[in-house]
Protein backbone atom coordinates (compact mmCIF):
# COMPACT_ATOMS: atom_id res chain seq x y z
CA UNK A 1 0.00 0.00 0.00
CA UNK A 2 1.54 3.44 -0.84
CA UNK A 3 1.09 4.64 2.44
CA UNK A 4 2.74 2.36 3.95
CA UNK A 5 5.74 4.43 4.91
CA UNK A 6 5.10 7.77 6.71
CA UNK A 7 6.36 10.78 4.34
CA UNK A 8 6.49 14.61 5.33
CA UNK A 9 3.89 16.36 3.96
CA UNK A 10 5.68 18.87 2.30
CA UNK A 11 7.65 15.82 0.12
CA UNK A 12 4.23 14.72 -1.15
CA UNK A 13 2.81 18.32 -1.74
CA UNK A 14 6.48 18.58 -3.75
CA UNK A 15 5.64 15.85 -6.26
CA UNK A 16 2.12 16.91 -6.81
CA UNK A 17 3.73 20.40 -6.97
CA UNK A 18 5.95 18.98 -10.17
CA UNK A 19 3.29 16.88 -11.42
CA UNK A 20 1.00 20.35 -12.16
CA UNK A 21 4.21 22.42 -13.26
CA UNK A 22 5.12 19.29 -15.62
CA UNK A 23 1.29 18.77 -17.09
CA UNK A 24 1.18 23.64 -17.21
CA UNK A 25 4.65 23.59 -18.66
CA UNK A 26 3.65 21.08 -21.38
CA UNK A 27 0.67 22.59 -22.24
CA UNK A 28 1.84 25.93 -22.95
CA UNK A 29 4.75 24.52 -24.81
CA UNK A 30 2.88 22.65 -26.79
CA UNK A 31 0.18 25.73 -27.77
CA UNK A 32 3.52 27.40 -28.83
CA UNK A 33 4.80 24.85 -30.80
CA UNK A 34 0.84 24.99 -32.67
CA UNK A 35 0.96 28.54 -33.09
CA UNK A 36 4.44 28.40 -34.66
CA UNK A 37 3.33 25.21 -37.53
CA UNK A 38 6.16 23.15 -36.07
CA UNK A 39 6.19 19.62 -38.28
CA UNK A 40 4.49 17.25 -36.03
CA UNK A 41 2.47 19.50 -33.59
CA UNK A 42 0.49 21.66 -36.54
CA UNK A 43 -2.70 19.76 -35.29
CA UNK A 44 -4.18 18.22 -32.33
CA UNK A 45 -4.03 14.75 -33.60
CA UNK A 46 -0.37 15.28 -35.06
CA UNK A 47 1.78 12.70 -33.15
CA UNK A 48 3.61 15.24 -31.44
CA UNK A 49 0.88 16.94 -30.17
CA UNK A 50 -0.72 13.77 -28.74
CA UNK A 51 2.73 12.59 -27.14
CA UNK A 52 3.21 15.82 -25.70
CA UNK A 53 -0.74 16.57 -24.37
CA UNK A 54 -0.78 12.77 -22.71
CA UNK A 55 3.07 12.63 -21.40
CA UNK A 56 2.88 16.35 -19.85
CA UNK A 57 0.87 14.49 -16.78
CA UNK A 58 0.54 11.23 -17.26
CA UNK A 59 4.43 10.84 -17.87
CA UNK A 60 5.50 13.33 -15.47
CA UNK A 61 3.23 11.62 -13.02
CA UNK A 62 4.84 8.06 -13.85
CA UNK A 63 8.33 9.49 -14.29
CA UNK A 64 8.36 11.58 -11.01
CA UNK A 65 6.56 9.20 -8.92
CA UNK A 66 9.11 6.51 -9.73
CA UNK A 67 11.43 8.95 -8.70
CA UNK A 68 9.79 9.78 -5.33
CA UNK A 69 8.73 6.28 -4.30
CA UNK A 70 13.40 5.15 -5.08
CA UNK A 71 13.86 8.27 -2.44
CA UNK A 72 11.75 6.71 -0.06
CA UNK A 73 12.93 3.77 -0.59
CA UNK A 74 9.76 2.38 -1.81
CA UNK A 75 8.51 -0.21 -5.06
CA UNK A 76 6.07 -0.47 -6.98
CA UNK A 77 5.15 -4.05 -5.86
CA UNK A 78 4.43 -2.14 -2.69
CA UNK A 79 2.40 0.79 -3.70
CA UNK A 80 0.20 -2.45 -5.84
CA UNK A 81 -0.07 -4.25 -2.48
CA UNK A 82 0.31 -7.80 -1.45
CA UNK A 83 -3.56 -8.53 -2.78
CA UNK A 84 -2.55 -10.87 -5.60
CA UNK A 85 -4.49 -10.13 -9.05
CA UNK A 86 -7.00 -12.73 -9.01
CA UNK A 87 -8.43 -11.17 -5.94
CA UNK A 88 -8.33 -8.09 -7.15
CA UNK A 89 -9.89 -9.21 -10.78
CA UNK A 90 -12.72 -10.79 -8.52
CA UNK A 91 -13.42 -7.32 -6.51
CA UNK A 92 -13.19 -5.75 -9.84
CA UNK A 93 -16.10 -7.86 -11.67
CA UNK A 94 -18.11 -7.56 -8.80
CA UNK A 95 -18.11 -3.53 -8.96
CA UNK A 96 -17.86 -3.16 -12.24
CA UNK A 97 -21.30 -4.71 -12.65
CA UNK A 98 -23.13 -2.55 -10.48
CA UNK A 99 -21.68 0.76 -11.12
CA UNK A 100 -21.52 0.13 -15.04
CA UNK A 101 -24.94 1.10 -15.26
CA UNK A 102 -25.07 3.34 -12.73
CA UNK A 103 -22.14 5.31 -14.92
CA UNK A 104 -24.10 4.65 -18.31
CA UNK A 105 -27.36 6.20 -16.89
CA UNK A 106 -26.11 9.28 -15.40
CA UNK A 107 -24.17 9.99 -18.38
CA UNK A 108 -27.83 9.46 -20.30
CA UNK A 109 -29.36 12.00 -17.90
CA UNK A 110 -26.46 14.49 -17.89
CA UNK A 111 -26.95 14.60 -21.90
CA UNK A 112 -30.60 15.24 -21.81
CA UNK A 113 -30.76 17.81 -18.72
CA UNK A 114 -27.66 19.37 -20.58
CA UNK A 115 -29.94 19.68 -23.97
CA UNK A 116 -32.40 20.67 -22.34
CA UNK A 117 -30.65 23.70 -20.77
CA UNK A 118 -29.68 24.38 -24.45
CA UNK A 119 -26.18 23.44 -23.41
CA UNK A 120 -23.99 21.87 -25.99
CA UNK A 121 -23.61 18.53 -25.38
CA UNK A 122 -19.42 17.54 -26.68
CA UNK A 123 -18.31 14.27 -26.89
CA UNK A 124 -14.91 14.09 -24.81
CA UNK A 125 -11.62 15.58 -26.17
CA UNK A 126 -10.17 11.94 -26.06
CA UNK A 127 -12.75 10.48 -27.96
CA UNK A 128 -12.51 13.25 -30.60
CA UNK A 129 -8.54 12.87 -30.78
CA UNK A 130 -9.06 8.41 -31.99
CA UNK A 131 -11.95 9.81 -34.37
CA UNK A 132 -9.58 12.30 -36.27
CA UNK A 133 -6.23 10.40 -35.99
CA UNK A 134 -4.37 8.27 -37.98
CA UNK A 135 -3.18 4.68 -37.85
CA UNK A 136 -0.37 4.95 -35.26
CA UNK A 137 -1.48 7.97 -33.76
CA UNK A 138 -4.69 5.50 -32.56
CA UNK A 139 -2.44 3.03 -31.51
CA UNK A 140 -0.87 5.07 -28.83
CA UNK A 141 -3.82 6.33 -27.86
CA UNK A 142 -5.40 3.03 -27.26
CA UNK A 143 -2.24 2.07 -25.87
CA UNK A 144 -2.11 5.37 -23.48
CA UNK A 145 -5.81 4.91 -22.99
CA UNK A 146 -5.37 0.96 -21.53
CA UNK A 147 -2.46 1.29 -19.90
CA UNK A 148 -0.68 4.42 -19.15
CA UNK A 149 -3.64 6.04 -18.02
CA UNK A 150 -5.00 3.76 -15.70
CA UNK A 151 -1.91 3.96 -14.21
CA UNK A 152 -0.44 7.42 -13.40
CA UNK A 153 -4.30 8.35 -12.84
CA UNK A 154 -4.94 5.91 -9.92
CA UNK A 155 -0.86 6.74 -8.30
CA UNK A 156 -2.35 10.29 -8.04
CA UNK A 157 -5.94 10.52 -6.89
CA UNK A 158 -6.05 7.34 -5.22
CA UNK A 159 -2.35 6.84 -4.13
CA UNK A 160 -1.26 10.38 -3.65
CA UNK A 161 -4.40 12.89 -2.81
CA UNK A 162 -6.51 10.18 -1.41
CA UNK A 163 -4.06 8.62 0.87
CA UNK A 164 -2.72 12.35 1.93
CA UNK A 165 -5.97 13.82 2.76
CA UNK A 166 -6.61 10.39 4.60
CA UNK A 167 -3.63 10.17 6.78
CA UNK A 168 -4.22 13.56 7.77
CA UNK A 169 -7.20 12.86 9.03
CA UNK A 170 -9.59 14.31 6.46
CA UNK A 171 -10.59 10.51 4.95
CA UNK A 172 -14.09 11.99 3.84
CA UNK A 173 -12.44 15.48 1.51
CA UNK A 174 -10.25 12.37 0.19
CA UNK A 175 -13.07 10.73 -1.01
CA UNK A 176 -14.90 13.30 -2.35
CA UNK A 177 -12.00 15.77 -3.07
CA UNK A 178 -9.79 13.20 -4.95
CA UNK A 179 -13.11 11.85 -7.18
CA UNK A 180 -14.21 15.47 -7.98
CA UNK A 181 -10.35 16.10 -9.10
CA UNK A 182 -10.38 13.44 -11.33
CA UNK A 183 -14.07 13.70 -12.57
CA UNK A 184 -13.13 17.40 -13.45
CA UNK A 185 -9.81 16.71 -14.49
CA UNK A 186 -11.62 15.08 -18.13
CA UNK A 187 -12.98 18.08 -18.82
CA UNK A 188 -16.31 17.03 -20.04
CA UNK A 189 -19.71 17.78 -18.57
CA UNK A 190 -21.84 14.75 -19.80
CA UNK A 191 -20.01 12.35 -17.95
CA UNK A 192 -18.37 14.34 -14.83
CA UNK A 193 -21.13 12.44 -12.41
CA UNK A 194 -20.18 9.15 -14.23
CA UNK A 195 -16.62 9.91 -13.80
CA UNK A 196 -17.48 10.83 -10.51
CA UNK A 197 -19.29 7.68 -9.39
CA UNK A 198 -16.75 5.77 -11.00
CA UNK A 199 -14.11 7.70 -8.65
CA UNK A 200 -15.60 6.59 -5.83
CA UNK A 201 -15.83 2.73 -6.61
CA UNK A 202 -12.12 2.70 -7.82
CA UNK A 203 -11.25 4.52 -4.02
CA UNK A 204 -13.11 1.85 -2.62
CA UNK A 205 -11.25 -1.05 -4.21
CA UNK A 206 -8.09 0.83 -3.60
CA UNK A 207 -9.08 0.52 0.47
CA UNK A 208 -10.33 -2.69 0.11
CA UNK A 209 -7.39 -4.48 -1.87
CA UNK A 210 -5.12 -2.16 0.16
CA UNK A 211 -2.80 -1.21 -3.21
CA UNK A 212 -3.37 0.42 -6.41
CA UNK A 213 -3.74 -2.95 -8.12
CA UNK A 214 -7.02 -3.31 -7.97
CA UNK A 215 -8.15 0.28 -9.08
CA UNK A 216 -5.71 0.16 -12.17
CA UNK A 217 -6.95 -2.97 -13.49
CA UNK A 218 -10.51 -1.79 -12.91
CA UNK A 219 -10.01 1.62 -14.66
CA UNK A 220 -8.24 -0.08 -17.02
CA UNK A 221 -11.13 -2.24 -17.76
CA UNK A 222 -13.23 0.80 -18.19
CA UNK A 223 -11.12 2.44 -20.54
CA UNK A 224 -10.87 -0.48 -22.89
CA UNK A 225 -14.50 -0.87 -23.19
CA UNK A 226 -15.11 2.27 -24.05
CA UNK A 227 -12.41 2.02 -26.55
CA UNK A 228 -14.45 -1.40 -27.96
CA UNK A 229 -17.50 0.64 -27.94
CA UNK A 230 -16.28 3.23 -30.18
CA UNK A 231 -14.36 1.03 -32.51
CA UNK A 232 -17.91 -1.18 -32.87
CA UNK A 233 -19.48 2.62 -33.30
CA UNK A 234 -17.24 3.52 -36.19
CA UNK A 235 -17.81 0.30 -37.41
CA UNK A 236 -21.72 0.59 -37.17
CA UNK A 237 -21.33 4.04 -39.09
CA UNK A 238 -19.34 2.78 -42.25
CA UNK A 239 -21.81 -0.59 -42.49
């Protein structure tokens, strides 16, 4: 479990610290390098905009984490816990049935309360980025999507700001707190209460498999069927 070591505060607020310089850093370089018609970032779904949107978190996230857990003197195989994958892939099934259509029908409800406020109702940034991409550019992204993703995503709100708000004494703001971050973190009101519910059931596995194991195979779950559903989409639409 990634708490399993006590750390000073101000080393954990450090890496989130470098984590939001890394992902505002990227960003701005990267609107630079648009603006300027640099060969491989002249579009969003040029491959070295995508690398360069995706890594400016998720990478610095992986890359700095790894870097905080060796100065602590601390492995991955911990921060995953000592709940072996089977167990995990058991608790997993068993919540992904339940909140999969809880997720499905609040992101059906958030579209139509969202029309019906003569809001406009976007499909997420993500999804838009496989839709207009090429061949290897959809790759990585599926690749990002399944496996990167689920990764540096669950070492932050569930292994950093979850565990941190937890251990100092706050466990219901890291709850809530850490599953509204990453809800809002995707940017896309039709399915921030899905995102949101979803949150919530990954924080649980993460407290009851006692490791990140659990939640990163879950999420990871989640992520590939949604990349299945809009592969069979596209599919449905050229039939």
């Amino acid at each position: 479990m990634l708490w399993k070591k006590t750390w000073e505060q101000e080393s954990v607020l450090a890496l989130l610290g470098g984590i939001l310089a890394a992902c505002i850093f990227g960003n701005l370089t990267l609107g630079l390098l648009q603006q300027g018609g640099v060969s491989g970032f002249r579009s969003n779904v040029s491959l070295g905009s995508v690398l360069l949107a995706t890594l400016s978190f998720h990478g610095a996230a992986l890359l700095l984490g790894a870097a905080f857990l060796k100065f602590h003197e601390t492995s991955w195989r911990e921060v995953f816990g000592d709940t072996g994958w089977k167990r995990c892939l058991a608790l997993d099934l068993k919540v992904l049935i339940v909140v999969a259509p809880v997720v499905l029908g609040l992101k059906a409800a958030s579209e139509i309360l969202l029309q019906r406020l003569h809001w406009a109702v976007e499909e997420q940034s993500a999804v838009e980025l496989v839709r207009g991409a090429g061949p290897w550019v959809r790759i990585y992204l599926f690749f990002f999507a399944i496996i990167l993703a689920p990764l540096a995503e669950e070492f932050v709100f569930r292994g950093l700001l979850f565990s941190f708000a937890k251990n100092l004494g706050w466990p219901k703001l890291g709850w809530f707190g850490a599953s509204f971050l990453f809800a809002l973190m995707h940017a896309n009101a039709p399915i921030f209460l899905s995102l949101f519910v979803l949150a919530l059931a990954l924080t649980w596995l993460y407290e009851e498999a006692k490791g990140l194991l659990a939640p990163v195979m879950a999420h990871s779950m989640f992520n590939c069927a949604n990349v299945v559903m809009l592969l069979l989409q596209e599919h449905s639409h050229r039939s």
